[in-house]
Protein backbone atom coordinates (compact mmCIF):
# COMPACT_ATOMS: atom_id res chain seq x y z
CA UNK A 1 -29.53 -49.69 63.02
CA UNK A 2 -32.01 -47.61 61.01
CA UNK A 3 -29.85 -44.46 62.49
CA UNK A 4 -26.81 -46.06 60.67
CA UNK A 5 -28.31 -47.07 57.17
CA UNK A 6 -29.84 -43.10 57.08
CA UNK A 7 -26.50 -41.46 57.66
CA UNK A 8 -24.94 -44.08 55.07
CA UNK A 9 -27.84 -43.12 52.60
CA UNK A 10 -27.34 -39.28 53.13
CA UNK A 11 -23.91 -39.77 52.89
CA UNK A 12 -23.98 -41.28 49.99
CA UNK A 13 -26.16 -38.87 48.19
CA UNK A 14 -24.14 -36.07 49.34
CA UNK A 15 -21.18 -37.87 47.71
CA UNK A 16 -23.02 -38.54 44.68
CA UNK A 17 -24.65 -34.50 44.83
CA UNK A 18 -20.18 -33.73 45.22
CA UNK A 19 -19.49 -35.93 42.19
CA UNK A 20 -22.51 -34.21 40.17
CA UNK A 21 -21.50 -31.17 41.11
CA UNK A 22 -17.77 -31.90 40.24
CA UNK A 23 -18.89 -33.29 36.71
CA UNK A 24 -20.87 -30.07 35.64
CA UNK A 25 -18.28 -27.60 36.50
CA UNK A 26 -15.75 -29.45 34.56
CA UNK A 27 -17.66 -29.69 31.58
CA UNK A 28 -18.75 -26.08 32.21
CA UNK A 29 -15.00 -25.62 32.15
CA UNK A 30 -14.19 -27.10 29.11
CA UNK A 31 -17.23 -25.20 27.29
CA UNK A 32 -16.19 -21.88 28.42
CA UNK A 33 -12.74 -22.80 27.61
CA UNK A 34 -13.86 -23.61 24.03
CA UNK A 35 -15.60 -21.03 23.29
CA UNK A 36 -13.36 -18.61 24.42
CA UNK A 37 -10.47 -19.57 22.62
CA UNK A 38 -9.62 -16.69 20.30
CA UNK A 39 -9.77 -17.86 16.98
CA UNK A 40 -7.17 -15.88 15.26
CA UNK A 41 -4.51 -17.59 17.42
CA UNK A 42 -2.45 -19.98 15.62
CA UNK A 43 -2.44 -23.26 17.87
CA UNK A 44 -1.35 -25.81 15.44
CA UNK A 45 2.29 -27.33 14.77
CA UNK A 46 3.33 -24.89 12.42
CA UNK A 47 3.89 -21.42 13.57
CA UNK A 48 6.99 -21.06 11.62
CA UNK A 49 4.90 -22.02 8.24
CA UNK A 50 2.16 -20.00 9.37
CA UNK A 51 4.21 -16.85 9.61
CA UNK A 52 5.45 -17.17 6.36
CA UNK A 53 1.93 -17.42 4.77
CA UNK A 54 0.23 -14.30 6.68
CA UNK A 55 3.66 -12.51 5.54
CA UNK A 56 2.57 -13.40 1.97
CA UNK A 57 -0.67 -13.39 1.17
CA UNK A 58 -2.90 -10.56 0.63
CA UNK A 59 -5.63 -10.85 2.37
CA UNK A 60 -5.47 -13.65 4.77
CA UNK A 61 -6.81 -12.96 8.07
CA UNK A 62 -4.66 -15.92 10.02
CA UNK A 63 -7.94 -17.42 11.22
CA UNK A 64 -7.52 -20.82 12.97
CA UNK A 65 -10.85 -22.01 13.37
CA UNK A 66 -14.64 -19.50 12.58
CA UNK A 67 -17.48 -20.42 11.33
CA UNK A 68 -17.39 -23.12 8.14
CA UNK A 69 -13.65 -22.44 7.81
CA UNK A 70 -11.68 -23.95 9.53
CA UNK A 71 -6.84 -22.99 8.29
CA UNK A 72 -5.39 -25.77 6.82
CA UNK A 73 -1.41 -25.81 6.82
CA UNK A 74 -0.19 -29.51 5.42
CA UNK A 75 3.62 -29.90 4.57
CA UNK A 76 3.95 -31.04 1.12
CA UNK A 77 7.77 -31.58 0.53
CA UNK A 78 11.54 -31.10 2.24
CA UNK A 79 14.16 -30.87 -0.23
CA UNK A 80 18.42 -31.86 1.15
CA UNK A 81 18.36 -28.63 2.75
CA UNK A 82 15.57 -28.56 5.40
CA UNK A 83 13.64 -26.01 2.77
CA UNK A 84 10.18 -26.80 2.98
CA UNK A 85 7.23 -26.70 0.47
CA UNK A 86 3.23 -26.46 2.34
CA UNK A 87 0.13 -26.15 1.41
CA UNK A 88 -1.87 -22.99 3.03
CA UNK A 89 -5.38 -22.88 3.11
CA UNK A 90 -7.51 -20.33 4.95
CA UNK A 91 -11.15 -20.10 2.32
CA UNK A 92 -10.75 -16.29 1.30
CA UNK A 93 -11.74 -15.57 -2.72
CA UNK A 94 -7.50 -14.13 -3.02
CA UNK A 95 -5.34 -16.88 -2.65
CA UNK A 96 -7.76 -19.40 -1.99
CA UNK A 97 -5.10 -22.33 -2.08
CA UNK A 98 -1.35 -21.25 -1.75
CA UNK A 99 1.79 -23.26 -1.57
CA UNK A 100 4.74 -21.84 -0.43
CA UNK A 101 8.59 -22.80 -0.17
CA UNK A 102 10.13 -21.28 3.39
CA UNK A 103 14.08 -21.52 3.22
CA UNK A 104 15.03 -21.63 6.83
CA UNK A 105 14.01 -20.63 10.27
CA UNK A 106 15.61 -20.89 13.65
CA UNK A 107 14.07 -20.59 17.25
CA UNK A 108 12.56 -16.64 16.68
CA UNK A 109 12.54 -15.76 12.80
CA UNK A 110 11.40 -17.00 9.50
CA UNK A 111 13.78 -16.87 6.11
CA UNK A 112 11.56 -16.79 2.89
CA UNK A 113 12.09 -15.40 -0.64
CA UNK A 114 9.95 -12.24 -1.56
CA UNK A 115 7.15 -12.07 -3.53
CA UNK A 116 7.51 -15.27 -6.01
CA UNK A 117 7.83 -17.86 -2.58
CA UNK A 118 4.43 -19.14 -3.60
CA UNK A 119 1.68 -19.81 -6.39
CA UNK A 120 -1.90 -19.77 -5.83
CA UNK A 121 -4.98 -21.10 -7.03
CA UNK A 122 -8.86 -21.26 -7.05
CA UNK A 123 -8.74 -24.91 -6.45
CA UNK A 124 -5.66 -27.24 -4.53
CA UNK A 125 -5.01 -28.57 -8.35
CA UNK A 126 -1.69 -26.99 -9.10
CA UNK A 127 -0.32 -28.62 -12.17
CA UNK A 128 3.77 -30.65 -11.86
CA UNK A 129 4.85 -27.39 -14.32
CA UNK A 130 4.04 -24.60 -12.11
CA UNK A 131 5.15 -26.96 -8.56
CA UNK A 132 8.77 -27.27 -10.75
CA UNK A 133 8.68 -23.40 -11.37
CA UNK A 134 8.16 -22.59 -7.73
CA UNK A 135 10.90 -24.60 -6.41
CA UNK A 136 13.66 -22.74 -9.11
CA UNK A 137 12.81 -19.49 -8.10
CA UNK A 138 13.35 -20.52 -4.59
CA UNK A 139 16.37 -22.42 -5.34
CA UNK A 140 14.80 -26.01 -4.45
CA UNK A 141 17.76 -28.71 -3.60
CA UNK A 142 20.46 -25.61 -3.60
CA UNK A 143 22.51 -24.82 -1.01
CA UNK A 144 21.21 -21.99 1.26
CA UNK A 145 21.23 -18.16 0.24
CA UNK A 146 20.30 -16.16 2.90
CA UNK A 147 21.31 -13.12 1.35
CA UNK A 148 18.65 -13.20 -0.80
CA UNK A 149 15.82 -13.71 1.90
CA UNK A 150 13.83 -11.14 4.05
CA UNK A 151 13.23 -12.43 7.70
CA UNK A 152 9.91 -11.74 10.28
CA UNK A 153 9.57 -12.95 13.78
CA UNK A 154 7.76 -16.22 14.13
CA UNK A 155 4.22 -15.45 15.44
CA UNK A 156 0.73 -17.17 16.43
CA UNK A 157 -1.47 -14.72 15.59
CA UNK A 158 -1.94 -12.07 12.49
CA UNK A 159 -1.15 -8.09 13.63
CA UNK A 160 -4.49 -5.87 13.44
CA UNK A 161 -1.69 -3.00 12.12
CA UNK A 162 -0.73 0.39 12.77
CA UNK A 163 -3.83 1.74 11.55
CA UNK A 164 -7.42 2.11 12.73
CA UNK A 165 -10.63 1.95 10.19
CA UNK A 166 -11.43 5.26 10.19
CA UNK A 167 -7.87 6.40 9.17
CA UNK A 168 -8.12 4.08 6.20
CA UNK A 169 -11.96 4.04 5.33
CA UNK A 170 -11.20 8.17 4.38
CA UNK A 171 -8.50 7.65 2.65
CA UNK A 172 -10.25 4.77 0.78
CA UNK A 173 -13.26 6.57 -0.18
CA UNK A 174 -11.54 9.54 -1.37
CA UNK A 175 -9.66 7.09 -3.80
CA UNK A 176 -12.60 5.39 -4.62
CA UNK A 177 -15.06 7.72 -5.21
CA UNK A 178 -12.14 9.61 -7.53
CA UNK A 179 -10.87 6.25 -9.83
CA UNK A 180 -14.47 4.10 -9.57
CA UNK A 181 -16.58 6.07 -12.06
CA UNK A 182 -17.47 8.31 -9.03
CA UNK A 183 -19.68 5.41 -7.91
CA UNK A 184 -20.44 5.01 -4.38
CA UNK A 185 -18.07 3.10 -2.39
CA UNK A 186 -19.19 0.12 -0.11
CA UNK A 187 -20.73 1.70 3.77
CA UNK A 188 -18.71 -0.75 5.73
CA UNK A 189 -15.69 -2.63 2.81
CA UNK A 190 -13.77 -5.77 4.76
CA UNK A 191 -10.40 -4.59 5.50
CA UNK A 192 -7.33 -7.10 5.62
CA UNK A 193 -4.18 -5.64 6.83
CA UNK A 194 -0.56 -7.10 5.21
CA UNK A 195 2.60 -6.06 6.27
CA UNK A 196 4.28 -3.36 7.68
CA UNK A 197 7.86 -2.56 6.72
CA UNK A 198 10.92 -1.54 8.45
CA UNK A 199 10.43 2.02 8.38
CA UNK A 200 6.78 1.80 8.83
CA UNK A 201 4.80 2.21 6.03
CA UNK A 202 2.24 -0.70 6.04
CA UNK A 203 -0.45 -2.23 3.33
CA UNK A 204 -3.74 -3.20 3.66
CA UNK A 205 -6.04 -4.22 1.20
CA UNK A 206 -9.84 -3.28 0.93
CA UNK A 207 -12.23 -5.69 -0.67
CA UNK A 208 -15.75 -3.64 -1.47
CA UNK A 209 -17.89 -6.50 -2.34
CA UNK A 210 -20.35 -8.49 -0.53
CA UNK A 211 -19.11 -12.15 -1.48
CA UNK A 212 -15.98 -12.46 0.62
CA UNK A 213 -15.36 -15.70 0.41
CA UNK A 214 -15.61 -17.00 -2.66
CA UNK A 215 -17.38 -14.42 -4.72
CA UNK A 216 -16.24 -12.27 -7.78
CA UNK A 217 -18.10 -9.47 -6.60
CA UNK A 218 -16.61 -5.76 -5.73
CA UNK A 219 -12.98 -4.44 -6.30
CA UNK A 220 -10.09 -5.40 -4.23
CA UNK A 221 -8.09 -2.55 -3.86
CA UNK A 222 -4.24 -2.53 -2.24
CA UNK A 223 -3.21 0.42 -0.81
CA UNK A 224 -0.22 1.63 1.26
CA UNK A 225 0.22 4.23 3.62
CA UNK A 226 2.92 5.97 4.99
CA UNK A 227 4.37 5.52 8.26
CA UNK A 228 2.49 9.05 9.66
CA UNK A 229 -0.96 7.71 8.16
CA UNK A 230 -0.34 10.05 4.97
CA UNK A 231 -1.03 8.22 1.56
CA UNK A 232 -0.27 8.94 -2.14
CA UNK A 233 -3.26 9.45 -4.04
CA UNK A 234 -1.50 9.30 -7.44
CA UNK A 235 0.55 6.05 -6.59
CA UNK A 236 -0.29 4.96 -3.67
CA UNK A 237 -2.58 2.30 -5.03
CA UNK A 238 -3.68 -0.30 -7.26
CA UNK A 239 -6.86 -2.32 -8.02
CA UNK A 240 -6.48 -6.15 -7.61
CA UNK A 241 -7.45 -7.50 -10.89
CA UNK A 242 -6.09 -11.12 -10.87
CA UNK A 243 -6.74 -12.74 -7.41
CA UNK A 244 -4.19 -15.33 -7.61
CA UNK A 245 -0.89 -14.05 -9.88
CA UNK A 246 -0.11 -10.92 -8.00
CA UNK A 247 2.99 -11.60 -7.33
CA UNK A 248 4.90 -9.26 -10.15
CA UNK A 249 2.38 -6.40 -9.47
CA UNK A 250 2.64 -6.72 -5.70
CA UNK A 251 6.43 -6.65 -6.12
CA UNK A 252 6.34 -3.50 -8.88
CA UNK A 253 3.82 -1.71 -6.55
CA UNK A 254 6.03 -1.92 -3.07
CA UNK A 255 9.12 -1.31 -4.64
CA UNK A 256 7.85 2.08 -6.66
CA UNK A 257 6.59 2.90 -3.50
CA UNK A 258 10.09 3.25 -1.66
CA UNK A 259 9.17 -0.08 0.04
CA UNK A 260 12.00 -0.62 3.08
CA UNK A 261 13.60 2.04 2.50
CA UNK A 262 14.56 5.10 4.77
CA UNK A 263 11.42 7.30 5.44
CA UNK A 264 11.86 10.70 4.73
């Protein structure tokens, strides 16, 4: 009898040593699992709305969830037409708060307005005068246009670009040391690639200040290269002076710049 009740006891403590055993390597599992999540992958509802805002904004990095900051994305509106109006919301000092109008999107691409499909702000206090002046430039409760939109491929996570740092870091001292008062530019600026266009001249923009998220500090400086790495010195840039109504001198800047056209 004493025979019996051991094995039963060993038994069950090798049972209850499995189930231990079991429990740690499934919370082990879900630890690793967390923390190795990439953070710059999108994994929320929106990756449609979420393309359109890393499309737009200078400067956003399309980070999910680091640190204090965690992306917001909130739909605000839907007008007859299945446009949509959201609020973006990622912490950086340019574009802070953004809300943006997409017009349509399908199973692979994204159909937004250039340039004036959003307004940003310091704060997520936009006033009812500059929400109504958003929606007429993108044509709020009017039938569909999509000759008027530009199109990119739905995504879940930001593009690091075509170009390394060290291409651009030359390039951007050169400029900097040459426009800045021959100051010293900063040993290691944050660099935030943009877009890339058709024929594959991209944009970054280089922030050379020390408070990057919601400092004043430093210049922000857009520049844009050309598809072999080569860059303008004379045109090729322009310093950031208003962090938050860009739009007209993002637009002015790409377009004398040959933007999406044939690369010669």
């Amino acid at each position: 009898m004493l025979k019996k009740h051991s094995e039963a006891y060993l038994s069950n403590i090798t049972s209850f040593k499995r189930a231990s055993l079991c429990s740690v390597l499934l919370v082990c599992l879900f630890i690793t699992s967390s923390c190795f999540k990439d953070p710059r992958e999108y994994r929320g509802d929106y990756p449609e709305l979420y393309s359109v805002a890393i499309n737009t904004l200078l400067g956003v990095k399309g980070i999910y969830g680091y640190g204090p900051v965690t992306m917001r994305i909130e739909i605000i509106e839907e007008d007859a037409f299945g446009r949509k109006m959201f609020l973006y919301y990622e912490g950086h000092r340019v574009s802070r708060y953004s809300l943006h109008i997409i017009q349509a999107y399908d199973e692979e691409y994204v159909y937004f307005y250039p340039y004036f499909n959003f307004i940003s702000a310091p704060t997520n206090d936009f006033t009812n005068k500059e929400i109504e002046e958003l929606k007429r430039k993108n044509d709020w409760n009017r039938k569909l246009n999509y000759s008027n939109t530009i199109r990119t491929n739905i995504v879940t996570r930001k593009s690091d670009g075509p170009l390394n740092h060290s291409q651009i870091l030359l390039l951007y001292n050169r400029v900097y040391c040459r426009n800045m008062n021959n100051e010293s530019p900063s040993d290691n600026p944050y660099i935030f690639y943009f877009v890339t266009d058709s024929y594959g001249r991209s944009v970054y923009r280089i922030y050379s200040g020390y408070k990057l998220m919601i400092g004043d500090d430093g210049e922000d400086l857009i520049m844009i290269f050309n598809p072999d790495g080569s860059f303008d010195e004379d045109k090729g840039w322009f310093i950031l002076n208003d962090l938050y109504n860009y739009q007209e001198d993002l637009k002015q800047f790409m377009e004398s710049n040959n933007w999406n056209q044939p690369y010669e």
